[in-house]
N, C-alpha and C. Protein backbone atom coordinates (compact mmCIF):
# COMPACT_ATOMS: atom_id res chain seq x y z
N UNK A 1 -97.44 98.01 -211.84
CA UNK A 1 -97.15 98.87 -210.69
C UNK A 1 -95.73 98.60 -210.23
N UNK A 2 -95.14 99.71 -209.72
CA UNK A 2 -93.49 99.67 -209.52
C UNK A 2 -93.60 98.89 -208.04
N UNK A 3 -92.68 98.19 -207.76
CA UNK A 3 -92.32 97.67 -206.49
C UNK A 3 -91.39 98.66 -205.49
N UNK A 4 -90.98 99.21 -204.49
CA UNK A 4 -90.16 99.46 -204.10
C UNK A 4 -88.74 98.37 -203.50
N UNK A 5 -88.25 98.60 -203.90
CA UNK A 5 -86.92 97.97 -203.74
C UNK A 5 -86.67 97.82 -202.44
N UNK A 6 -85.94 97.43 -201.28
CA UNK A 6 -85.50 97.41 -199.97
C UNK A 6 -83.90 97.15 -200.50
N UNK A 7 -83.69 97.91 -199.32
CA UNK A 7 -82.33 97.97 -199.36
C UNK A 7 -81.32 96.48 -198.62
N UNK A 8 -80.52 96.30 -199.85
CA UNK A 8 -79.71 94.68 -199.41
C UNK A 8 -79.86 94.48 -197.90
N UNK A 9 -79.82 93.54 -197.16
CA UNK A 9 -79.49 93.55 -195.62
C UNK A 9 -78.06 93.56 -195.71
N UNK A 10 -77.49 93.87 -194.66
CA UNK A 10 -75.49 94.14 -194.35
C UNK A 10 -75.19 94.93 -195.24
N UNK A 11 -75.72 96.37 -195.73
CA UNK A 11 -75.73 96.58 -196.77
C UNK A 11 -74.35 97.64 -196.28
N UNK A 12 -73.65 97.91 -196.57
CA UNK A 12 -72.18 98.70 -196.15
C UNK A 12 -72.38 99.99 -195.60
N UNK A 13 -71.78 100.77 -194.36
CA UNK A 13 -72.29 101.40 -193.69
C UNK A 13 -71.80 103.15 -194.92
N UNK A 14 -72.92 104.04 -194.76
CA UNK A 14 -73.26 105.42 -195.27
C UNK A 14 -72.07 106.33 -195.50
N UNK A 15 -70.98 105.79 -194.60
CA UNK A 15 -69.62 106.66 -194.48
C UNK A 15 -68.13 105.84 -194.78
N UNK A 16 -66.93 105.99 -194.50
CA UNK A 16 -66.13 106.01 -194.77
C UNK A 16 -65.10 105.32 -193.77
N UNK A 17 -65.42 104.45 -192.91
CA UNK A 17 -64.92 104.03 -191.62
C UNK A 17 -63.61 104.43 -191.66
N UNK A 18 -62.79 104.26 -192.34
CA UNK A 18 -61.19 104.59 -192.58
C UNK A 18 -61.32 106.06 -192.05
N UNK A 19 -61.69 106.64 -192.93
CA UNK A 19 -61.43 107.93 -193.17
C UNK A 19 -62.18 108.81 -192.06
N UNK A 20 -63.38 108.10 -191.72
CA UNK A 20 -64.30 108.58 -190.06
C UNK A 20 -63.10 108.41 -188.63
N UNK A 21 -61.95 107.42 -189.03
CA UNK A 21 -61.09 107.22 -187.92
C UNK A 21 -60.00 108.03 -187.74
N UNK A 22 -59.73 108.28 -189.03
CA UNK A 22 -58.40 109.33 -189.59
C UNK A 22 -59.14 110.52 -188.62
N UNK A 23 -60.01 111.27 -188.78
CA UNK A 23 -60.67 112.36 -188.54
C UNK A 23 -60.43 112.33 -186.72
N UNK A 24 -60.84 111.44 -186.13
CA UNK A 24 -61.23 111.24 -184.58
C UNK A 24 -59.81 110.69 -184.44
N UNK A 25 -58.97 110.33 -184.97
CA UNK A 25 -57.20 110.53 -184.52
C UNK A 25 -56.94 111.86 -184.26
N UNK A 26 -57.21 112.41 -185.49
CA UNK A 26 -56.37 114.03 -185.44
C UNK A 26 -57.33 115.21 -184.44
N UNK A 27 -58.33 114.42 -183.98
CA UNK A 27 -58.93 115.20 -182.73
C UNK A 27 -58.61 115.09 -181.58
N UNK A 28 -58.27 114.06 -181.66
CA UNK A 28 -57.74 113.27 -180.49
C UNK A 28 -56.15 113.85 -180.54
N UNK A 29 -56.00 113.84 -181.40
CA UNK A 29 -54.11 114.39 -181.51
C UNK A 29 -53.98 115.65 -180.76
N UNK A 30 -55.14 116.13 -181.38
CA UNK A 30 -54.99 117.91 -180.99
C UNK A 30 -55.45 118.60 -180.05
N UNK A 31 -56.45 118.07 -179.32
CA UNK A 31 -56.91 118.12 -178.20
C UNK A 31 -57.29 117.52 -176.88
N UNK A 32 -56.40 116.00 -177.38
CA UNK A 32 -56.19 115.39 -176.09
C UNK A 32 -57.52 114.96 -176.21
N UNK A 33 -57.22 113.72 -174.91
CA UNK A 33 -58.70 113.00 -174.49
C UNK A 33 -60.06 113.55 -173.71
N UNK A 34 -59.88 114.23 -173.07
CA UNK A 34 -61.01 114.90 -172.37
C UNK A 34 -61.15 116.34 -172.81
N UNK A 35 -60.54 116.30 -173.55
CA UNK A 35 -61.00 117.67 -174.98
C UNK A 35 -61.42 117.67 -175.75
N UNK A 36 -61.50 116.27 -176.28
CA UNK A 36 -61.96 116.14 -177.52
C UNK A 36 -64.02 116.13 -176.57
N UNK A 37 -64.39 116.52 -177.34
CA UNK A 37 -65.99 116.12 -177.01
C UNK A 37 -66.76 115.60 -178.12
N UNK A 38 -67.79 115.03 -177.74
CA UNK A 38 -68.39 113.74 -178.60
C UNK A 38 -68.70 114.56 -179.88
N UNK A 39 -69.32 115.92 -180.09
CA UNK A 39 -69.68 116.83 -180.62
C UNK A 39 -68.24 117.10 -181.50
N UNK A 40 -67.15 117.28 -180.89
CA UNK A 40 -65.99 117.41 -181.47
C UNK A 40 -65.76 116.43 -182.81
N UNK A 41 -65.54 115.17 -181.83
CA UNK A 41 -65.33 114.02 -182.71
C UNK A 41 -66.51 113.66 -183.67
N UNK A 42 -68.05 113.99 -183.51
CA UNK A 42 -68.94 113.34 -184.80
C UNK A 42 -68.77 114.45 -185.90
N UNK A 43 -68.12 115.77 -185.68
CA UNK A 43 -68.89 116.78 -186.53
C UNK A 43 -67.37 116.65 -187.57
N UNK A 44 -65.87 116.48 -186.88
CA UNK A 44 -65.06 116.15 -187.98
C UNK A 44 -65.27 114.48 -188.25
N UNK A 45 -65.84 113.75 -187.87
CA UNK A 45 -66.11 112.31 -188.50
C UNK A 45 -67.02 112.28 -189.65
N UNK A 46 -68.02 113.42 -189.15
CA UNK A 46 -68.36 113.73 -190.09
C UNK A 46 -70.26 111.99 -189.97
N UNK A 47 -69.88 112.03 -188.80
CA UNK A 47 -71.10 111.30 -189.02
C UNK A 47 -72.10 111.31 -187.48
N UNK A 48 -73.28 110.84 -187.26
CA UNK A 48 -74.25 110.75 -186.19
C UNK A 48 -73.31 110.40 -185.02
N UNK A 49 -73.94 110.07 -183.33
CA UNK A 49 -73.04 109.87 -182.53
C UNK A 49 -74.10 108.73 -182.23
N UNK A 50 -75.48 108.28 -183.26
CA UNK A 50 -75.29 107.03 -183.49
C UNK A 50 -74.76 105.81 -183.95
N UNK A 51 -74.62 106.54 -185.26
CA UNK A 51 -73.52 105.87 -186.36
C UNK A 51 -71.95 105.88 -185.24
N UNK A 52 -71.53 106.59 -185.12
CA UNK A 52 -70.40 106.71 -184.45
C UNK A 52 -70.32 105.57 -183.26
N UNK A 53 -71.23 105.02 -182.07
CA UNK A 53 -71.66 104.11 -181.62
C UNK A 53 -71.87 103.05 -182.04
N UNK A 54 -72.30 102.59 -183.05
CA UNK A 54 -72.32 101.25 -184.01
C UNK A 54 -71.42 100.70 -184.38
N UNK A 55 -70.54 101.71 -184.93
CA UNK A 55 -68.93 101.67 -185.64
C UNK A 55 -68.13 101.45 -184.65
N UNK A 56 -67.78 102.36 -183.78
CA UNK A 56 -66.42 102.47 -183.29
C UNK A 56 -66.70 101.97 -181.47
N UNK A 57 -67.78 102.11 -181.15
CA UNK A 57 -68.38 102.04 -179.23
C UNK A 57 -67.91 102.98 -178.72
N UNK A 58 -67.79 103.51 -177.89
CA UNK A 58 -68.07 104.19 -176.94
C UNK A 58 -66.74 105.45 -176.98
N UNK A 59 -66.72 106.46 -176.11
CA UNK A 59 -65.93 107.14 -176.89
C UNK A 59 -64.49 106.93 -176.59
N UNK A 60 -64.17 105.65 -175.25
CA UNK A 60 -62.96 105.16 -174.92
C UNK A 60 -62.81 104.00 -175.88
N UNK A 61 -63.46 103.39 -176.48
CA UNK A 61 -63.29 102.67 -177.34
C UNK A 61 -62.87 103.15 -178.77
N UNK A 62 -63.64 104.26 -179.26
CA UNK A 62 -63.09 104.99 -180.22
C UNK A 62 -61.52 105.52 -179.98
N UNK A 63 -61.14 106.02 -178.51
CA UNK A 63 -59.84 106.22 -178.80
C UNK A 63 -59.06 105.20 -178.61
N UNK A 64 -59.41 104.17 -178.39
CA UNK A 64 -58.22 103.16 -178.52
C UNK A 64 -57.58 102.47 -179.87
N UNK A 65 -59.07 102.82 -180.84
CA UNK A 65 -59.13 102.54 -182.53
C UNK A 65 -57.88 103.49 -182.82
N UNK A 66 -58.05 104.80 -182.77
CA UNK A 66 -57.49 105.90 -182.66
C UNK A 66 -55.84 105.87 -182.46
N UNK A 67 -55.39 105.24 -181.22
CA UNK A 67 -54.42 105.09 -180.87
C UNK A 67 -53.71 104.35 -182.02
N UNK A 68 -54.88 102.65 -181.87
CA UNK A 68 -53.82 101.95 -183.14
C UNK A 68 -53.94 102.68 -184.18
N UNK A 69 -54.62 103.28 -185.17
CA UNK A 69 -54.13 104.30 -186.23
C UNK A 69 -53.01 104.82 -186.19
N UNK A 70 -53.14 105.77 -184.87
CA UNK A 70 -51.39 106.50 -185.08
C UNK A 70 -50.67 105.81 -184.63
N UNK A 71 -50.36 104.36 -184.12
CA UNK A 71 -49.18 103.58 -184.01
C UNK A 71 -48.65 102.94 -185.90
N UNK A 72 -49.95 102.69 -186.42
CA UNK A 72 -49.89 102.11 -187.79
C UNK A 72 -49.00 103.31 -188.53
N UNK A 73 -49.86 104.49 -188.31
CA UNK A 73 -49.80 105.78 -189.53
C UNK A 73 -48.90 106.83 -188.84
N UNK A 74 -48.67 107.66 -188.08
CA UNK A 74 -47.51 108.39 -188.14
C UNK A 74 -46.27 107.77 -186.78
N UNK A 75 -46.86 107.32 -185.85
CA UNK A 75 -45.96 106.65 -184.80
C UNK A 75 -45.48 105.59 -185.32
N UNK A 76 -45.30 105.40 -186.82
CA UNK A 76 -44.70 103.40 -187.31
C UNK A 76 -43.24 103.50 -187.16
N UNK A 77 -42.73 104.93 -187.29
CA UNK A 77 -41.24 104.90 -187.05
C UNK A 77 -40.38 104.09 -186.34
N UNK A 78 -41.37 104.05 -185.30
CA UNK A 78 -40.65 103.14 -183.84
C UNK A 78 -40.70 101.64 -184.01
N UNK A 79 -41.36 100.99 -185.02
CA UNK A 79 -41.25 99.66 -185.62
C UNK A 79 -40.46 99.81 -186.69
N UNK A 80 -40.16 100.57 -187.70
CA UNK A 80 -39.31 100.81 -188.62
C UNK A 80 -38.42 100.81 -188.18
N UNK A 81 -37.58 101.57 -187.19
CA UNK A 81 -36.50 102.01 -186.36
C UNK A 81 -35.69 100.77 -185.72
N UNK A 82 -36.80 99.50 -185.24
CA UNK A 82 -36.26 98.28 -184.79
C UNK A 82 -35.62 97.56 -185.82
N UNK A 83 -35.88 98.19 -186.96
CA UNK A 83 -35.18 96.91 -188.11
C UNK A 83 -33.96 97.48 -188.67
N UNK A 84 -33.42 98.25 -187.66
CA UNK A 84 -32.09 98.88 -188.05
C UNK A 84 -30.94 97.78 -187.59
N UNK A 85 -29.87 97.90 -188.50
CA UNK A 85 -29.23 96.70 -188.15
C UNK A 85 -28.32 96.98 -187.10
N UNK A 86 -28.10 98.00 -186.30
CA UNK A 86 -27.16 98.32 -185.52
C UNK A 86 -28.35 99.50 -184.66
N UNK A 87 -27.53 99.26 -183.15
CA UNK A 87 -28.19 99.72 -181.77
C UNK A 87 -28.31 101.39 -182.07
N UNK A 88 -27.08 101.70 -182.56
CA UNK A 88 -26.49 103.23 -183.21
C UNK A 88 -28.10 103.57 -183.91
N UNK A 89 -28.05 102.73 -185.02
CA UNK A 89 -29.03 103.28 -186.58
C UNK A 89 -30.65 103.54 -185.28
N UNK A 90 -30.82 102.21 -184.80
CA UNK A 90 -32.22 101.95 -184.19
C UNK A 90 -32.56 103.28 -183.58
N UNK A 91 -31.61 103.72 -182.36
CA UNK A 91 -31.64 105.15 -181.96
C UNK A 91 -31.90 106.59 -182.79
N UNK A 92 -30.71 106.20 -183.77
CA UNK A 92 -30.91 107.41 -184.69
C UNK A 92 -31.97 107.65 -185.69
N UNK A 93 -32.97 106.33 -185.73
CA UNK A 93 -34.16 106.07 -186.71
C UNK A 93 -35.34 106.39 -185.68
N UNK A 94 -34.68 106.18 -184.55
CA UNK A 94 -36.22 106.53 -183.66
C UNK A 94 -36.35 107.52 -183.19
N UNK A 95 -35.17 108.69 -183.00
CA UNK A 95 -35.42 110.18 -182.30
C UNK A 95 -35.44 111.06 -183.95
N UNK A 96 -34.94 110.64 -185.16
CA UNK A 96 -35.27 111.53 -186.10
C UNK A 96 -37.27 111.08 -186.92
N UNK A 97 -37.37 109.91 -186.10
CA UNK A 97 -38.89 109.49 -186.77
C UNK A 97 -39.58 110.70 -185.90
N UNK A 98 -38.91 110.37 -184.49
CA UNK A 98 -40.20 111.22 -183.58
C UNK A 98 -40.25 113.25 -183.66
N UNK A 99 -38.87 113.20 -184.51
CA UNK A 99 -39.08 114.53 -184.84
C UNK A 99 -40.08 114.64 -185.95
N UNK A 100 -40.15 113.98 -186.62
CA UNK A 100 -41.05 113.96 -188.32
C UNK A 100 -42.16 113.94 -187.69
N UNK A 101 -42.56 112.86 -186.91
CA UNK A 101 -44.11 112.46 -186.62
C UNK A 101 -44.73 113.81 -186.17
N UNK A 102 -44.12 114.61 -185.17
CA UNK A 102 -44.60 115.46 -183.88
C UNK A 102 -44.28 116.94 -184.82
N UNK A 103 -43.45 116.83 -186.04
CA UNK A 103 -43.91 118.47 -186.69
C UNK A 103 -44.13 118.02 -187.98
N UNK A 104 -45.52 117.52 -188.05
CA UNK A 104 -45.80 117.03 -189.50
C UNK A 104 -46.69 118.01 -190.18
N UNK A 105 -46.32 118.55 -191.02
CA UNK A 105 -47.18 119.67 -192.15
C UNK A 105 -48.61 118.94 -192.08
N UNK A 106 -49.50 119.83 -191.82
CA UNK A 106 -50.91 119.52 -191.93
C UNK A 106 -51.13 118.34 -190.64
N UNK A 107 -50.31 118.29 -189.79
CA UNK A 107 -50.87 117.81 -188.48
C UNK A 107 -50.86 118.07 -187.21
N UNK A 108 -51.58 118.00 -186.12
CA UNK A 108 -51.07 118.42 -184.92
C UNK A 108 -49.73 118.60 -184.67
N UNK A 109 -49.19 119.49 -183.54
CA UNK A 109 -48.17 119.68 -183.65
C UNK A 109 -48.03 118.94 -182.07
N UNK A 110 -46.71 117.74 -181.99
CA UNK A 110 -46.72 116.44 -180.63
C UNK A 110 -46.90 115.49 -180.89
N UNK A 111 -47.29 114.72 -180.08
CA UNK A 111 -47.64 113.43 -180.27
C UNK A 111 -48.39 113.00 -179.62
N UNK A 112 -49.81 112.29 -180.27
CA UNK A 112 -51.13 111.82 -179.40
C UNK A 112 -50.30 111.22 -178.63
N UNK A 113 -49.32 110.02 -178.39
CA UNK A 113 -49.09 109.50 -177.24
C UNK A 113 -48.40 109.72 -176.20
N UNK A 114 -48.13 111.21 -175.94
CA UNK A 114 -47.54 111.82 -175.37
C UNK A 114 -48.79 112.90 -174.44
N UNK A 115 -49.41 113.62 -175.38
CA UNK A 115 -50.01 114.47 -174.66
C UNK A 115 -51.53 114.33 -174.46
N UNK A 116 -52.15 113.45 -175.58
CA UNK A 116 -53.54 113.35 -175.13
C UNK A 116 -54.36 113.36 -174.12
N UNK A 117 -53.49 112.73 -172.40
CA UNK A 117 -53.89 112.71 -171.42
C UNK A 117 -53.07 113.26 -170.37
N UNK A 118 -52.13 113.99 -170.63
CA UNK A 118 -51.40 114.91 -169.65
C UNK A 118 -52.39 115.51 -168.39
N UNK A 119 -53.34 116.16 -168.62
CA UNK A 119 -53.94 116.81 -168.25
C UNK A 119 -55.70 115.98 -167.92
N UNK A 120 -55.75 114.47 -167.81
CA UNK A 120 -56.49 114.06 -167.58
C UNK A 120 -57.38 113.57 -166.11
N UNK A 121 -58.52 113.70 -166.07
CA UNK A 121 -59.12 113.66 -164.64
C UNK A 121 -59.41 112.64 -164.76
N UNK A 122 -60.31 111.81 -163.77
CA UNK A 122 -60.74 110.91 -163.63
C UNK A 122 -61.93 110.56 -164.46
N UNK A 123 -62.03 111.04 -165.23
CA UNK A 123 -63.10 110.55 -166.18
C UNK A 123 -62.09 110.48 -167.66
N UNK A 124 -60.97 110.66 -167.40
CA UNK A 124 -60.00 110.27 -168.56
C UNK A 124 -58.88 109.41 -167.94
N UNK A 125 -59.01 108.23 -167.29
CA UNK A 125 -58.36 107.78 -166.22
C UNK A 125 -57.99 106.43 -167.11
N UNK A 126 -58.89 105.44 -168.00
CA UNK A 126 -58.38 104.66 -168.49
C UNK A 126 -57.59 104.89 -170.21
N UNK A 127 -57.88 106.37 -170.50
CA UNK A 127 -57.23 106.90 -171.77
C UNK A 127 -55.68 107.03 -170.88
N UNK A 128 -55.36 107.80 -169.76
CA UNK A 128 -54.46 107.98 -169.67
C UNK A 128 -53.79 106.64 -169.20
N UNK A 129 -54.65 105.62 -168.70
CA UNK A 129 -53.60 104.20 -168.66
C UNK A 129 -53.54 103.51 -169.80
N UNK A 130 -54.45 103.71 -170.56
CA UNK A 130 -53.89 103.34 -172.12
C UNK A 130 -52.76 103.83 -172.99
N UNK A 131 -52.49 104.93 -172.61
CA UNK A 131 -51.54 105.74 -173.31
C UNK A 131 -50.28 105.67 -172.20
N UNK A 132 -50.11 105.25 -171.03
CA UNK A 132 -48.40 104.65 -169.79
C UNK A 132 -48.37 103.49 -170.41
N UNK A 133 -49.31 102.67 -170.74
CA UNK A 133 -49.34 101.00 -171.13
C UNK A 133 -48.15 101.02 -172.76
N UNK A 134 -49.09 102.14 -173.52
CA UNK A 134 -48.58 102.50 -174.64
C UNK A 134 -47.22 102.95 -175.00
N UNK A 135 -46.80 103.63 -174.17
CA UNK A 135 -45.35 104.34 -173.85
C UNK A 135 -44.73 102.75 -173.69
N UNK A 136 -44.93 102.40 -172.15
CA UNK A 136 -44.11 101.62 -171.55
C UNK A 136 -43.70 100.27 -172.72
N UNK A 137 -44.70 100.20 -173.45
CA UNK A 137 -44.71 98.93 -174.73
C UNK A 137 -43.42 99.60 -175.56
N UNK A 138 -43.51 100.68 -175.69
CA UNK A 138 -42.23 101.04 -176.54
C UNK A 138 -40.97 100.80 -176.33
N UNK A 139 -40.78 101.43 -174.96
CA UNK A 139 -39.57 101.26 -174.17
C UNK A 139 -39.63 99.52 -174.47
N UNK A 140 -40.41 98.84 -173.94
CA UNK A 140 -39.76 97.67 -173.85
C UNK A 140 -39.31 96.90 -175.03
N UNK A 141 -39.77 97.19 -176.43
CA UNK A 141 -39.14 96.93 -177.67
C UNK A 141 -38.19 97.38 -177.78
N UNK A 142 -37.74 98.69 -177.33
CA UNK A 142 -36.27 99.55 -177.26
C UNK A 142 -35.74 98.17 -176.66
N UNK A 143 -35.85 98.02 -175.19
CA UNK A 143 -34.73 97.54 -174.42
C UNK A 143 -34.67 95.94 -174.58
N UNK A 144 -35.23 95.63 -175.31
CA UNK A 144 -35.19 94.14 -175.96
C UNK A 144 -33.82 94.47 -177.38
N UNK A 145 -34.35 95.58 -177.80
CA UNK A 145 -33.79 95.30 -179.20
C UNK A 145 -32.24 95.42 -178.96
N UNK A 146 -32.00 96.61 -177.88
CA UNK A 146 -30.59 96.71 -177.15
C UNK A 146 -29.90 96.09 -176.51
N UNK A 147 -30.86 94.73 -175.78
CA UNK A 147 -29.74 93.79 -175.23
C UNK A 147 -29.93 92.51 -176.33
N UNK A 148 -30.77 92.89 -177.13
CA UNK A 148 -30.06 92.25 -178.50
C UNK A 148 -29.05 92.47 -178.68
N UNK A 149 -28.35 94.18 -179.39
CA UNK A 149 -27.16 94.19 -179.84
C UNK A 149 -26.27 94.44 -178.66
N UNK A 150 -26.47 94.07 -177.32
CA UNK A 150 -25.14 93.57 -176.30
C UNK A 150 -24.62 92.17 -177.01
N UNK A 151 -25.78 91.24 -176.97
CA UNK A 151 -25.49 89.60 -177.22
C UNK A 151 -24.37 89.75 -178.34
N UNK A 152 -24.75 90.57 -179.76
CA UNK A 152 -24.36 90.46 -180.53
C UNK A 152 -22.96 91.46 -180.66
N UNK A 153 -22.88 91.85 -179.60
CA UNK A 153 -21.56 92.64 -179.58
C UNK A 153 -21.60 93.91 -180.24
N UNK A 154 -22.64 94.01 -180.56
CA UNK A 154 -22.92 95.59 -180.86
C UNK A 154 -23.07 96.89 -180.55
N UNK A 155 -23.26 96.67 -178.94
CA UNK A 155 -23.16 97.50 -177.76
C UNK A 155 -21.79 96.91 -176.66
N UNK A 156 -21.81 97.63 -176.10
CA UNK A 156 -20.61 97.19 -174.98
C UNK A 156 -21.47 95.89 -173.75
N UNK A 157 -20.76 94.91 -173.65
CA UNK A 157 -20.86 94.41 -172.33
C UNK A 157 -21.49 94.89 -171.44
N UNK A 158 -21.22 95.88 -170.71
CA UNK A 158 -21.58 96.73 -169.80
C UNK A 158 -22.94 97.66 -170.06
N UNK A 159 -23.27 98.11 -171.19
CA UNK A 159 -24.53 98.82 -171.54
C UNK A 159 -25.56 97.80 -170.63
N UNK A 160 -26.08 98.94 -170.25
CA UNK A 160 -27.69 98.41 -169.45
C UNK A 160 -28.69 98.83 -171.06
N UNK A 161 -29.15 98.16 -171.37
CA UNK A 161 -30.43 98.19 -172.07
C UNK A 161 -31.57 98.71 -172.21
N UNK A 162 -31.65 98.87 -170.56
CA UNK A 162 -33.23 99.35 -169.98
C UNK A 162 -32.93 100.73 -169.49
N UNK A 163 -31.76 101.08 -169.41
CA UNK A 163 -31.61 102.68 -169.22
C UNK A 163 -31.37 103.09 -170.69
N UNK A 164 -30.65 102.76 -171.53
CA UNK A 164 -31.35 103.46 -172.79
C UNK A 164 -31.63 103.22 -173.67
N UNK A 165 -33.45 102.43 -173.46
CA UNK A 165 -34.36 102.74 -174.23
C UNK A 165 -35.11 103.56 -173.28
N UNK A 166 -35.01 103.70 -172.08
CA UNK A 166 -35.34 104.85 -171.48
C UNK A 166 -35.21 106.02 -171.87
N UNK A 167 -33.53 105.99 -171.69
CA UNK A 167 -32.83 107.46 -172.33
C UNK A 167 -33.40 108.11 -173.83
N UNK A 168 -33.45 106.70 -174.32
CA UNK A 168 -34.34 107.57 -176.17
C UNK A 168 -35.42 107.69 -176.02
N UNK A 169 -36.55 107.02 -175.17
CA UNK A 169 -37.71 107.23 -174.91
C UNK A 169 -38.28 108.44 -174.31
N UNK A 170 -37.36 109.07 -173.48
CA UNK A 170 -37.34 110.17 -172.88
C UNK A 170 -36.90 111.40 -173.35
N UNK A 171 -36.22 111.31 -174.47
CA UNK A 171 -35.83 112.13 -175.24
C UNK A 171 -36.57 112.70 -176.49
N UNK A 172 -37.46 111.42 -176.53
CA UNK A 172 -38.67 111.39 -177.74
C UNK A 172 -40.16 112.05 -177.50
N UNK A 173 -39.77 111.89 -175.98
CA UNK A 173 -41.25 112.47 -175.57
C UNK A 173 -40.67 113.87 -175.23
N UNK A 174 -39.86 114.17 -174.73
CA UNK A 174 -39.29 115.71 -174.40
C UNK A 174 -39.53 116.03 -175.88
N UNK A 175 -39.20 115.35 -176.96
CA UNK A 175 -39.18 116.17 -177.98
C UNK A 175 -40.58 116.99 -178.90
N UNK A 176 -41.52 115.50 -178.31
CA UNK A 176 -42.96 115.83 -178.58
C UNK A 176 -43.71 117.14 -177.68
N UNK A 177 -43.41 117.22 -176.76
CA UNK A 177 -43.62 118.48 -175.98
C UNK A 177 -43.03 119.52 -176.65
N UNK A 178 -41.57 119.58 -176.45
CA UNK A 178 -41.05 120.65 -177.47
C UNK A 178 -41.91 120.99 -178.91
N UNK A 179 -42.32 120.40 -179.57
CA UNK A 179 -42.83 120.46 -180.88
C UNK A 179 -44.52 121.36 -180.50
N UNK A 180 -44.52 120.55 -179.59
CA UNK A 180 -46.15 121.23 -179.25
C UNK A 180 -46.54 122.77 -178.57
N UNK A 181 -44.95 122.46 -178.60
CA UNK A 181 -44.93 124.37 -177.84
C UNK A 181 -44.43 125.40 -178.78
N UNK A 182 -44.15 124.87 -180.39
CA UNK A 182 -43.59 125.32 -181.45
C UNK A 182 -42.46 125.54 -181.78
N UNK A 183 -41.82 124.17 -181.28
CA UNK A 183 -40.28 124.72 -181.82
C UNK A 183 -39.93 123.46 -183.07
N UNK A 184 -39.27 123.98 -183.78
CA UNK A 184 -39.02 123.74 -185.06
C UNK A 184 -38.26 122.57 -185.36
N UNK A 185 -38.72 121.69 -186.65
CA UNK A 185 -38.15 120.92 -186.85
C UNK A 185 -36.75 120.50 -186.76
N UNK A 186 -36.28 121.82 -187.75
CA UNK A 186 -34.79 122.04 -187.85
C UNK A 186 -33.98 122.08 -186.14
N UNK A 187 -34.68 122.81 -185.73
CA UNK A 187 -34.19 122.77 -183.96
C UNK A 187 -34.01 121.53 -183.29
N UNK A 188 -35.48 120.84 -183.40
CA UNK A 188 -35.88 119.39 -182.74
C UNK A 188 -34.93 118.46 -183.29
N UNK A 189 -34.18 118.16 -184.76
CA UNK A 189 -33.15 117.61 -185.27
C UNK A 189 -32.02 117.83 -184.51
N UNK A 190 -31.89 119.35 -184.14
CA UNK A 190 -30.47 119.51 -183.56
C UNK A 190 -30.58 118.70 -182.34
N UNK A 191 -31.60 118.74 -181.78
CA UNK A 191 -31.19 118.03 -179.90
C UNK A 191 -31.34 116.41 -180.38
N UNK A 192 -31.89 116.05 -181.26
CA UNK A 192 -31.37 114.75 -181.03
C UNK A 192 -30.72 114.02 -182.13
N UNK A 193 -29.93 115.19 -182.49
CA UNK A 193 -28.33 114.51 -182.90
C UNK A 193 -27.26 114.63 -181.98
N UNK A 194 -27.92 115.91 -181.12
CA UNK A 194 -26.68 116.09 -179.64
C UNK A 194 -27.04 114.80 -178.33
N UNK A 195 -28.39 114.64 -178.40
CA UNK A 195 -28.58 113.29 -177.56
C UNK A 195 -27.70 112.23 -177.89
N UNK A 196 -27.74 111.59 -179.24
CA UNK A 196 -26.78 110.62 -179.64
C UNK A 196 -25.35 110.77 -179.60
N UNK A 197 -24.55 112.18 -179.25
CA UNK A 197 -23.63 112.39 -179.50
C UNK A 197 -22.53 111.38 -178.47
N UNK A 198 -23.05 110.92 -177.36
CA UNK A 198 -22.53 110.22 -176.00
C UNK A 198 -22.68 108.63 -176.26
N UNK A 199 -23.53 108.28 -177.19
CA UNK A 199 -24.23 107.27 -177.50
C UNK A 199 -22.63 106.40 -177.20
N UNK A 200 -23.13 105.28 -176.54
CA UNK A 200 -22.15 104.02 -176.72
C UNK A 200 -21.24 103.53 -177.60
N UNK A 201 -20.07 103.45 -177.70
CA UNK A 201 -19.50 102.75 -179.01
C UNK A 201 -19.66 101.31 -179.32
N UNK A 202 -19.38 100.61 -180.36
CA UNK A 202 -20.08 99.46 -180.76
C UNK A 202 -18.58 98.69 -180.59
């Protein structure tokens, strides 16, 4: 007589965790946090909103998974951008990344960390302080990396630091808006090669 088999214990979960996260990024990209609905996010995850609970918790927890994805996968520019050897390159690596990221073929058009919670109520209250926390973390790698190149004489003496990684920070998110309202790569290039045009001399 046949035995039935049982299935291994810890036996690896039915889906694709990677690829279940990829999915609930680009929902999250495209419709923001209190747009996305649970229904939204299981049906492109593509799995239960049990399974989805097991995996990822809750659905502020899922977007915080979410978030780090697109800091790893299309927002990495802005860590790439720091390893420029000059204050000049860092700028010019981080307003042409944030044009790429925010009009990427086959992706939302912006940037989850820009708009996901624009428009958030109080039941999207710790997405949208996750995503000022998120911003403000940027800026402050900017303005570290810039009064780096003061020390090193790469910027002027006089450059404040913290006004521009502001200034590119602000220019990056203007640009992500722009993108989300459909304006074009080729365009979004032009304003921030004219942003840099004032840029500090070294």
């Amino acid at each position: 007589m046949e035995t039935q088999q049982r299935a291994p214990i810890g036996r690896p979960r039915g889906f694709d965790a990677e690829e279940a996260l990829e999915q609930a990024m680009r929902v999250f990209w495209e419709r923001g946090y209190e747009g996305a609905s649970l229904t939204d996010l299981t049906s492109a995850m593509g799995i239960t909103r049990t399974s989805m609970y097991a995996a990822f918790g809750n659905k502020e927890d899922l977007f915080r998974k979410a978030l780090e994805r697109y800091t790893e996968g299309p927002a990495a520019y802005g860590a790439r951008a720091l390893r420029e050897s000059t204050a000049r390159q860092v700028a010019t690596e981080f307003l042409s990344g944030a044009v790429r990221a925010t009009t990427r073929p086959g992706c939302p058009a912006g940037c989850l960390g820009v708009q996901a919670s624009l428009a958030a109520g109080d039941t999207g209250r710790a997405a949208r302080d996750a995503l000022v926390a998120w911003r403000n973390e940027g800026t402050v790698r900017l303005r570290d990396r810039f009064r780096q190149a003061v020390d090193e004489d790469d910027l002027p003496p006089d450059s404040d630091p913290g006004v521009l990684a502001r200034y590119i920070m602000t220019v990056a998110n203007g640009i992500a808006v722009q993108a989300a309202s459909g304006i074009t790569r080729d365009d979004l290039q032009q304003v921030a090669d004219a942003a840099l045009r004032n840029w500090p001399p070294a």
